[in-house]
Each structure stands twice: as C-alpha cells, then as structure tokens.
PDB file of N, CA and C in Angstrom:
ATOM      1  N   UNK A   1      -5.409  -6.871 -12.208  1.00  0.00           N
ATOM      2  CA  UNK A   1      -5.018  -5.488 -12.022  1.00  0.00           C
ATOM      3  C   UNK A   1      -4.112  -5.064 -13.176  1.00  0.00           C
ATOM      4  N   UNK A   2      -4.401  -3.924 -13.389  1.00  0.00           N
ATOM      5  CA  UNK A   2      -3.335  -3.173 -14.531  1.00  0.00           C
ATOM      6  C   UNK A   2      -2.320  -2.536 -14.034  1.00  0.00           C
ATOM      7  N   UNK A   3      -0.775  -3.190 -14.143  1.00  0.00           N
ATOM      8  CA  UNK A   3       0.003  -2.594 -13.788  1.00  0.00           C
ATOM      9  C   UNK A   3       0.108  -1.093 -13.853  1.00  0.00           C
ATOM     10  N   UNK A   4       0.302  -0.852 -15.482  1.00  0.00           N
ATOM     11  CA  UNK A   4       0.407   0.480 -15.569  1.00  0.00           C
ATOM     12  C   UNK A   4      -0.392   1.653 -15.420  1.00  0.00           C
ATOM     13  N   UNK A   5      -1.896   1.371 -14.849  1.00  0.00           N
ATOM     14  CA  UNK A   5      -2.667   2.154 -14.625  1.00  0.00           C
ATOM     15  C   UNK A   5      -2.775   1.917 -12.880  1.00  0.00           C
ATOM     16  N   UNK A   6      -2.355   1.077 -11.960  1.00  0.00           N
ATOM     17  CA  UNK A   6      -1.782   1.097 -10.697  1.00  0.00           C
ATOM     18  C   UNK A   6      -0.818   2.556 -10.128  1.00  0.00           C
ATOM     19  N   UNK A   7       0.538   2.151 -11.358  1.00  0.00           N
ATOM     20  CA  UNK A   7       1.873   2.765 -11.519  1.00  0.00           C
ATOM     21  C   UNK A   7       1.264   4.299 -11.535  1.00  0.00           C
ATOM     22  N   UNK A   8      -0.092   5.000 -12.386  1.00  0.00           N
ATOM     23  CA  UNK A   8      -0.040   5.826 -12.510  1.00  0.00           C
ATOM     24  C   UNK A   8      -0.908   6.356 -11.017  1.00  0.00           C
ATOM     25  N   UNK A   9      -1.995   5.691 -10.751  1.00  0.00           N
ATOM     26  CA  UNK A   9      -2.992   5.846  -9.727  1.00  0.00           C
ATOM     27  C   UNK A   9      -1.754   6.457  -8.431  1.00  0.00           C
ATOM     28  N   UNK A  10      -0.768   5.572  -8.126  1.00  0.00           N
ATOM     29  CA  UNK A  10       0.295   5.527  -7.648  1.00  0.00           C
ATOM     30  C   UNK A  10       0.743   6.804  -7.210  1.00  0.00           C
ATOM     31  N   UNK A  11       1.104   7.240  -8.510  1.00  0.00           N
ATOM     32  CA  UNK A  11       2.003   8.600  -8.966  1.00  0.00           C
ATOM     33  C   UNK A  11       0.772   9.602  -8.075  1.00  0.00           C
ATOM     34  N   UNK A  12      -0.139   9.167  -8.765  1.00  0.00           N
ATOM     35  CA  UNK A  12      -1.263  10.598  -7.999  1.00  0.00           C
ATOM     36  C   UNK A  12      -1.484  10.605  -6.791  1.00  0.00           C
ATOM     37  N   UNK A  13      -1.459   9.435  -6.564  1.00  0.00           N
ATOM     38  CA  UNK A  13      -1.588   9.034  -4.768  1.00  0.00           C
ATOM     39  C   UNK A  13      -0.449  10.158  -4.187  1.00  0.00           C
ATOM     40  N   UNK A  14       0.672   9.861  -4.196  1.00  0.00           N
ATOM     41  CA  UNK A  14       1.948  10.499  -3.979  1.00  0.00           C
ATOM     42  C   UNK A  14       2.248  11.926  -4.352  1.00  0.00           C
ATOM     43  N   UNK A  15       1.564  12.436  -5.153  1.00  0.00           N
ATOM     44  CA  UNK A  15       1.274  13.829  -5.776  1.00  0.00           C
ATOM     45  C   UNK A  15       2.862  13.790  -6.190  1.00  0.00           C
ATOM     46  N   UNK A  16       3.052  12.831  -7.233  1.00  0.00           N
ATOM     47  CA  UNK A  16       4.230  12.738  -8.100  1.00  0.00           C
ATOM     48  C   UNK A  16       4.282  13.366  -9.548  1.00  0.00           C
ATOM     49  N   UNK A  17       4.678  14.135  -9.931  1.00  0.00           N
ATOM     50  CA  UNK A  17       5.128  14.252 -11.354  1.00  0.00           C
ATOM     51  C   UNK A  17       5.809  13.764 -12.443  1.00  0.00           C
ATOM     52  N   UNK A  18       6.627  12.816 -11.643  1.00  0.00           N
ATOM     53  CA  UNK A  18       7.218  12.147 -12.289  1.00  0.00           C
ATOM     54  C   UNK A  18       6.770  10.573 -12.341  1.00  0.00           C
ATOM     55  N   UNK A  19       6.795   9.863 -13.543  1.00  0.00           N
ATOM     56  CA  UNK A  19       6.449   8.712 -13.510  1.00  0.00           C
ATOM     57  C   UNK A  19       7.026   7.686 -12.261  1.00  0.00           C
ATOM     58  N   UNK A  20       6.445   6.265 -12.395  1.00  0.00           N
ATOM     59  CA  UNK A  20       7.249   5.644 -11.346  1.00  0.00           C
ATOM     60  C   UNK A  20       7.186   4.410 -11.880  1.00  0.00           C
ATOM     61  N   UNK A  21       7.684   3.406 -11.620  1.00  0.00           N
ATOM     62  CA  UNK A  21       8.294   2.073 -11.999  1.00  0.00           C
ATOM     63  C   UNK A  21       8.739   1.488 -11.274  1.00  0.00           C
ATOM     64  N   UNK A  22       8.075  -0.320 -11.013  1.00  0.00           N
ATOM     65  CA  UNK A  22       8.752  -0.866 -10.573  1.00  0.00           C
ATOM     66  C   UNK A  22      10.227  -1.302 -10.032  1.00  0.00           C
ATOM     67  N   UNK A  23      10.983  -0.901 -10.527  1.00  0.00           N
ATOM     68  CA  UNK A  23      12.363  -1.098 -10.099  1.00  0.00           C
ATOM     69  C   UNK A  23      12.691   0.111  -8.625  1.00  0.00           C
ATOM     70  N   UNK A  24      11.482   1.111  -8.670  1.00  0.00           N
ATOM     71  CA  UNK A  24      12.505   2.019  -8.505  1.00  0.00           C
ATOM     72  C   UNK A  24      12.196   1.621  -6.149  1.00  0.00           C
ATOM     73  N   UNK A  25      13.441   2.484  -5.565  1.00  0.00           N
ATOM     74  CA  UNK A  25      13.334   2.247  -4.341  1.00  0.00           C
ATOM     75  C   UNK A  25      12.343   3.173  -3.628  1.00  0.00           C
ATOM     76  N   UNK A  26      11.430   2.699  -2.926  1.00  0.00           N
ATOM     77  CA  UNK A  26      10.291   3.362  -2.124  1.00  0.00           C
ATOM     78  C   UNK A  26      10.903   4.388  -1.638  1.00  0.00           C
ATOM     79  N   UNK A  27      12.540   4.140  -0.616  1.00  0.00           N
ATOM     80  CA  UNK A  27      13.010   5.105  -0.088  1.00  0.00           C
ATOM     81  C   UNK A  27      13.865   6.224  -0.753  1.00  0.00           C
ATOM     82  N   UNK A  28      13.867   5.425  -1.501  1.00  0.00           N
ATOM     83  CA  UNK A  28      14.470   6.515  -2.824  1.00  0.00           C
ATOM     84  C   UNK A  28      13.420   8.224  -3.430  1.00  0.00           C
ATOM     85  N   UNK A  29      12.074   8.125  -3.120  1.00  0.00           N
ATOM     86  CA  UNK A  29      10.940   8.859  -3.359  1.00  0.00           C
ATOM     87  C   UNK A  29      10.416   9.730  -2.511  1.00  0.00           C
ATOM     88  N   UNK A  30      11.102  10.887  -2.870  1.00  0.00           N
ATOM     89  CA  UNK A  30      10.712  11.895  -1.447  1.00  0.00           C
ATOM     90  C   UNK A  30       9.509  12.171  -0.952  1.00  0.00           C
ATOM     91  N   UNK A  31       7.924  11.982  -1.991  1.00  0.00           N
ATOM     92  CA  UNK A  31       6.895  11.533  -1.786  1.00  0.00           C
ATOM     93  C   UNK A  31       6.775  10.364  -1.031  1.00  0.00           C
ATOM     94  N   UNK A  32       7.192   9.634  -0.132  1.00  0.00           N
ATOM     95  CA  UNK A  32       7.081   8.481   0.098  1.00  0.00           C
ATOM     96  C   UNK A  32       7.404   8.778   1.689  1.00  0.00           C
ATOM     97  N   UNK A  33       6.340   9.661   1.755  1.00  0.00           N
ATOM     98  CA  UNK A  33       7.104   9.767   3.470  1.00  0.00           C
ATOM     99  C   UNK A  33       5.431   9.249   4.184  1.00  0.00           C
ATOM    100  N   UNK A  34       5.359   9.933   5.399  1.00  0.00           N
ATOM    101  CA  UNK A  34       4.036   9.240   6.379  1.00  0.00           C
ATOM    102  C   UNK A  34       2.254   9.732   5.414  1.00  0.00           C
ATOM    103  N   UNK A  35       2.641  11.269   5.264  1.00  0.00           N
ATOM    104  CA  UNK A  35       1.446  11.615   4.712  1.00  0.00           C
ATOM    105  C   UNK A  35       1.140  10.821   2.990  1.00  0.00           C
ATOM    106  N   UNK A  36       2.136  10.261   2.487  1.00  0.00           N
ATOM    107  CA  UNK A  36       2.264   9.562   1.203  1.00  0.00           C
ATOM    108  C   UNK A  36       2.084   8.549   1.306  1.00  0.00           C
ATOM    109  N   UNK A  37       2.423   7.731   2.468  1.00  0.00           N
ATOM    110  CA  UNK A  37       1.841   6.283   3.047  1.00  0.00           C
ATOM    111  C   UNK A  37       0.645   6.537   3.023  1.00  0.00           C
ATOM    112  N   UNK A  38       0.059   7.170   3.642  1.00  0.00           N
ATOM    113  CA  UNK A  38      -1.368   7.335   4.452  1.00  0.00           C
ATOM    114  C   UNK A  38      -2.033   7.728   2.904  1.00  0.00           C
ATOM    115  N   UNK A  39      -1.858   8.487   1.942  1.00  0.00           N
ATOM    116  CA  UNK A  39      -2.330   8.491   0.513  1.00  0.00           C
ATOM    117  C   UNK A  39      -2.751   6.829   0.187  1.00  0.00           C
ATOM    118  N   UNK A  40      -1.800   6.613   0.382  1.00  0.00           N
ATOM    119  CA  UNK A  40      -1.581   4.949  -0.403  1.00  0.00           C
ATOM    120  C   UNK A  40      -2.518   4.164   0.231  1.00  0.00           C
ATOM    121  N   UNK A  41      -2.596   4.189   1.818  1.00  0.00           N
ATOM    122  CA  UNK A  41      -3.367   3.475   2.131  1.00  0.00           C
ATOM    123  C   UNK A  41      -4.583   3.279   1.860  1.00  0.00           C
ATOM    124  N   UNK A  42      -5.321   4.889   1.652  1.00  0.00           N
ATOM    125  CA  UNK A  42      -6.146   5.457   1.025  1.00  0.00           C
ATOM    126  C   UNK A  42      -6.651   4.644  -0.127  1.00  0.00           C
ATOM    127  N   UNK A  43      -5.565   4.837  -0.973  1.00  0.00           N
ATOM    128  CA  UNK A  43      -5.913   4.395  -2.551  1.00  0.00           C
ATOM    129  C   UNK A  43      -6.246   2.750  -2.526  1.00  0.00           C
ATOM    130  N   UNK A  44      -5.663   1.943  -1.917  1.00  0.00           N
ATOM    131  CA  UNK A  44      -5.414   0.482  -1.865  1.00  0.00           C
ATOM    132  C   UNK A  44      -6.638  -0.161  -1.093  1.00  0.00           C
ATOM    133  N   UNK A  45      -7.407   1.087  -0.287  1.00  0.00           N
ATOM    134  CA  UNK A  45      -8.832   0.688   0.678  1.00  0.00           C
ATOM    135  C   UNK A  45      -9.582   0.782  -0.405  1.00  0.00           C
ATOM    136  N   UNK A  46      -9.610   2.679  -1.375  1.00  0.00           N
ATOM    137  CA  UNK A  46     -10.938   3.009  -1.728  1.00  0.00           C
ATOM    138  C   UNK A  46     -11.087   2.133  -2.915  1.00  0.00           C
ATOM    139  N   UNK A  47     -10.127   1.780  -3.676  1.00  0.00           N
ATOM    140  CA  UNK A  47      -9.734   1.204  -5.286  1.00  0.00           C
ATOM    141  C   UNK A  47      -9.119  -0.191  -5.270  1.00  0.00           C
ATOM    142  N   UNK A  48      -8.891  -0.629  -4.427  1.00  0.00           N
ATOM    143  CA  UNK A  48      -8.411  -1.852  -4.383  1.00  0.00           C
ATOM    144  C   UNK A  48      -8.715  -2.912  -3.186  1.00  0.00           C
ATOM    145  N   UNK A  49      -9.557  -2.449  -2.364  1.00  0.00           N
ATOM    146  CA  UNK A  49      -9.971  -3.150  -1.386  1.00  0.00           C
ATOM    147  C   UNK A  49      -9.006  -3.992  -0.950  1.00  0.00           C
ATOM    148  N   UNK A  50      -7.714  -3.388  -0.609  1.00  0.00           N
ATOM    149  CA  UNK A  50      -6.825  -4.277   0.040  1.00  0.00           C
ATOM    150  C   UNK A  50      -6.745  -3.125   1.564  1.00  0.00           C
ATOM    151  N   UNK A  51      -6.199  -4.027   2.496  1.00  0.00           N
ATOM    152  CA  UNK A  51      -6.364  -2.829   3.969  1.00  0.00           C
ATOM    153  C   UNK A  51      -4.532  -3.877   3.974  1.00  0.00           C
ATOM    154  N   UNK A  52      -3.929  -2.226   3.955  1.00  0.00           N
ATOM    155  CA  UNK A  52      -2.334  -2.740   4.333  1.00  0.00           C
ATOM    156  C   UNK A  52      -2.716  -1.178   5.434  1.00  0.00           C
ATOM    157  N   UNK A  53      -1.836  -1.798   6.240  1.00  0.00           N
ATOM    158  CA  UNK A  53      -1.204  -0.694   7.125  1.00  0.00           C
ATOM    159  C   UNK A  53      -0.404   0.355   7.358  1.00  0.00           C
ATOM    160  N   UNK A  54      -0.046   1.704   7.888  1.00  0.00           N
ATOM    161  CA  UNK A  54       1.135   2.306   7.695  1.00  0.00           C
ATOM    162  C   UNK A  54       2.042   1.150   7.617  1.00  0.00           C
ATOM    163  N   UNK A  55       2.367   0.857   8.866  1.00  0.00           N
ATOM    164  CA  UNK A  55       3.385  -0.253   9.099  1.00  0.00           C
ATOM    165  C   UNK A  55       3.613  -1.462   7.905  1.00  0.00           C
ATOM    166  N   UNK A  56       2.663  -2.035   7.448  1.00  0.00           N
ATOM    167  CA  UNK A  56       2.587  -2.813   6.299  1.00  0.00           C
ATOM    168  C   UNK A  56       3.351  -2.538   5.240  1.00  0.00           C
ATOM    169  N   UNK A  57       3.344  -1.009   5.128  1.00  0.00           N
ATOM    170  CA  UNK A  57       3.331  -0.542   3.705  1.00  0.00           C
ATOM    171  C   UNK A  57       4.865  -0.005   3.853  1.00  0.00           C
ATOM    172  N   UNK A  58       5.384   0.312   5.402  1.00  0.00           N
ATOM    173  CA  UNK A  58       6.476   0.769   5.526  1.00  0.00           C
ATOM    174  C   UNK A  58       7.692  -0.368   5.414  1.00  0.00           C
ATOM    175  N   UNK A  59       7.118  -1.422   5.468  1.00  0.00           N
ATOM    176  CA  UNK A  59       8.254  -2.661   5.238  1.00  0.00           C
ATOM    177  C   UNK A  59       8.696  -2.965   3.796  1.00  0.00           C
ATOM    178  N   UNK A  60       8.040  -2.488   2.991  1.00  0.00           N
ATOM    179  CA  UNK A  60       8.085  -2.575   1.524  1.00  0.00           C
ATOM    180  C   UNK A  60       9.531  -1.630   1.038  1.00  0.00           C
ATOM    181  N   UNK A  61      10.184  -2.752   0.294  1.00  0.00           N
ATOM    182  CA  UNK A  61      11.437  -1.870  -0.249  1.00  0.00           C
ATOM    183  C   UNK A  61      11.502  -1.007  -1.518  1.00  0.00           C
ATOM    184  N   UNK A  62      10.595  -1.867  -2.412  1.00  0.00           N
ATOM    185  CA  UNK A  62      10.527  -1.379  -4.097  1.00  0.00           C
ATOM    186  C   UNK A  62       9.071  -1.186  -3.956  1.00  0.00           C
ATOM    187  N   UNK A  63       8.652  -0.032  -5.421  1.00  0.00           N
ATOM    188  CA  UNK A  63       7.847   0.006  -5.888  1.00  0.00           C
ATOM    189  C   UNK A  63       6.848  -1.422  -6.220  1.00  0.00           C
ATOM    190  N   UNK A  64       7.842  -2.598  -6.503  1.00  0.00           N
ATOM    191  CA  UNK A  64       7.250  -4.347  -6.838  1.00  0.00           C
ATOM    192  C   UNK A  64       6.738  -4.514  -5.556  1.00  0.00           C
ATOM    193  N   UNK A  65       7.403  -4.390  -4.666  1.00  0.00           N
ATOM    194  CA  UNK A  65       6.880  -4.796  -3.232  1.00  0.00           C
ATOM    195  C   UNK A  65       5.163  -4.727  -3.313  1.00  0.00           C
ATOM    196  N   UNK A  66       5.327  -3.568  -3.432  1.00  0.00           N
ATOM    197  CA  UNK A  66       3.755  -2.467  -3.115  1.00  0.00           C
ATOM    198  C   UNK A  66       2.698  -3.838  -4.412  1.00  0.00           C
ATOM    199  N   UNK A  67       3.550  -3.240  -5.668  1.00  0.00           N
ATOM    200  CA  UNK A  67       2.481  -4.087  -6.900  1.00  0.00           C
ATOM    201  C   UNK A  67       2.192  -5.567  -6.286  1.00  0.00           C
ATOM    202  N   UNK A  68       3.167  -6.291  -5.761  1.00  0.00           N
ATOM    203  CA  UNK A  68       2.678  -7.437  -5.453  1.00  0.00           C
ATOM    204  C   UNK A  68       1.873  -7.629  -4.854  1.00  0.00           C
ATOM    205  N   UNK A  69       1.745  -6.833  -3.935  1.00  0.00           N
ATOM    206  CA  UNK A  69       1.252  -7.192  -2.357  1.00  0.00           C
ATOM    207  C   UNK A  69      -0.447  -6.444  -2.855  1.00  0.00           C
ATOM    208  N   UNK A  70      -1.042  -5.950  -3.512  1.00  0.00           N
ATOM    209  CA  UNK A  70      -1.886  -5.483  -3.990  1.00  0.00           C
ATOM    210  C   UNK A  70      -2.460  -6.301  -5.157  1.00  0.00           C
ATOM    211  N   UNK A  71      -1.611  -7.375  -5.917  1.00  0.00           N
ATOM    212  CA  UNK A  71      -2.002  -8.173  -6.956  1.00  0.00           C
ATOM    213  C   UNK A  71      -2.853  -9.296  -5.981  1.00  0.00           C
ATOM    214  N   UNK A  72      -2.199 -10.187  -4.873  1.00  0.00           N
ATOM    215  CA  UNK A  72      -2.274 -10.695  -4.052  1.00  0.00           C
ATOM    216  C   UNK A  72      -3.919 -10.715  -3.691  1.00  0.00           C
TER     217      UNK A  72
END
C-alpha cells in the first residue's frame, strides 16, 4: 500500500481540505465523526478490501492506527 496516496484517498473520504498525516489525532478531526467513519468504512471495503467496523474504526486513536490496521 502507498502511504501517501492512502493519506490522500483518506482526506477525500472525510471531505477534508486539508492534508492529513500520520501523527495527527483521529479525535482531533472534525471530519471524523459517524458519517466520516461510515466514509472510511466505505473506502477500506471498496479499495482496500479490508471490512473494519464503525466500532473497529472508532477505537483507533491516530491517523497510524487507521494506516496500520489497513497495511495488515
């Protein structure tokens, strides 16, 4: 997987404008609420054939969280 083309897929998932990066805190991202989960989940089924859950995805602290668990 390509990080930085994840990072960006990411951003669009979230209908972000602003870049995003590993370091930064999930809860920190006002995009990052239920309908932004449910994006993600989206993205990680249609493009990554990983099946995480709301719940899955809501235990995640950092942006790394998410990358890992999708490298995986």
């Amino acid at each position: 997987m390509n990080k930085e083309k994840f990072l960006e897929e990411l951003a669009f998932a979230l209908n972000r404008d602003e870049q995003i990066n590993e370091s930064m805190m999930l809860k920190d991202l006002p995009e990052w609420d239920s309908l932004g989960i449910m994006c993600v989940v989206t993205l990680l089924e249609d493009t990554y054939q990983k099946s995480l859950t709301f719940d899955d995805l809501s235990k995640f602290n950092t942006v790394k969280d998410l990358v890992d668990a999708v490298e995986r």
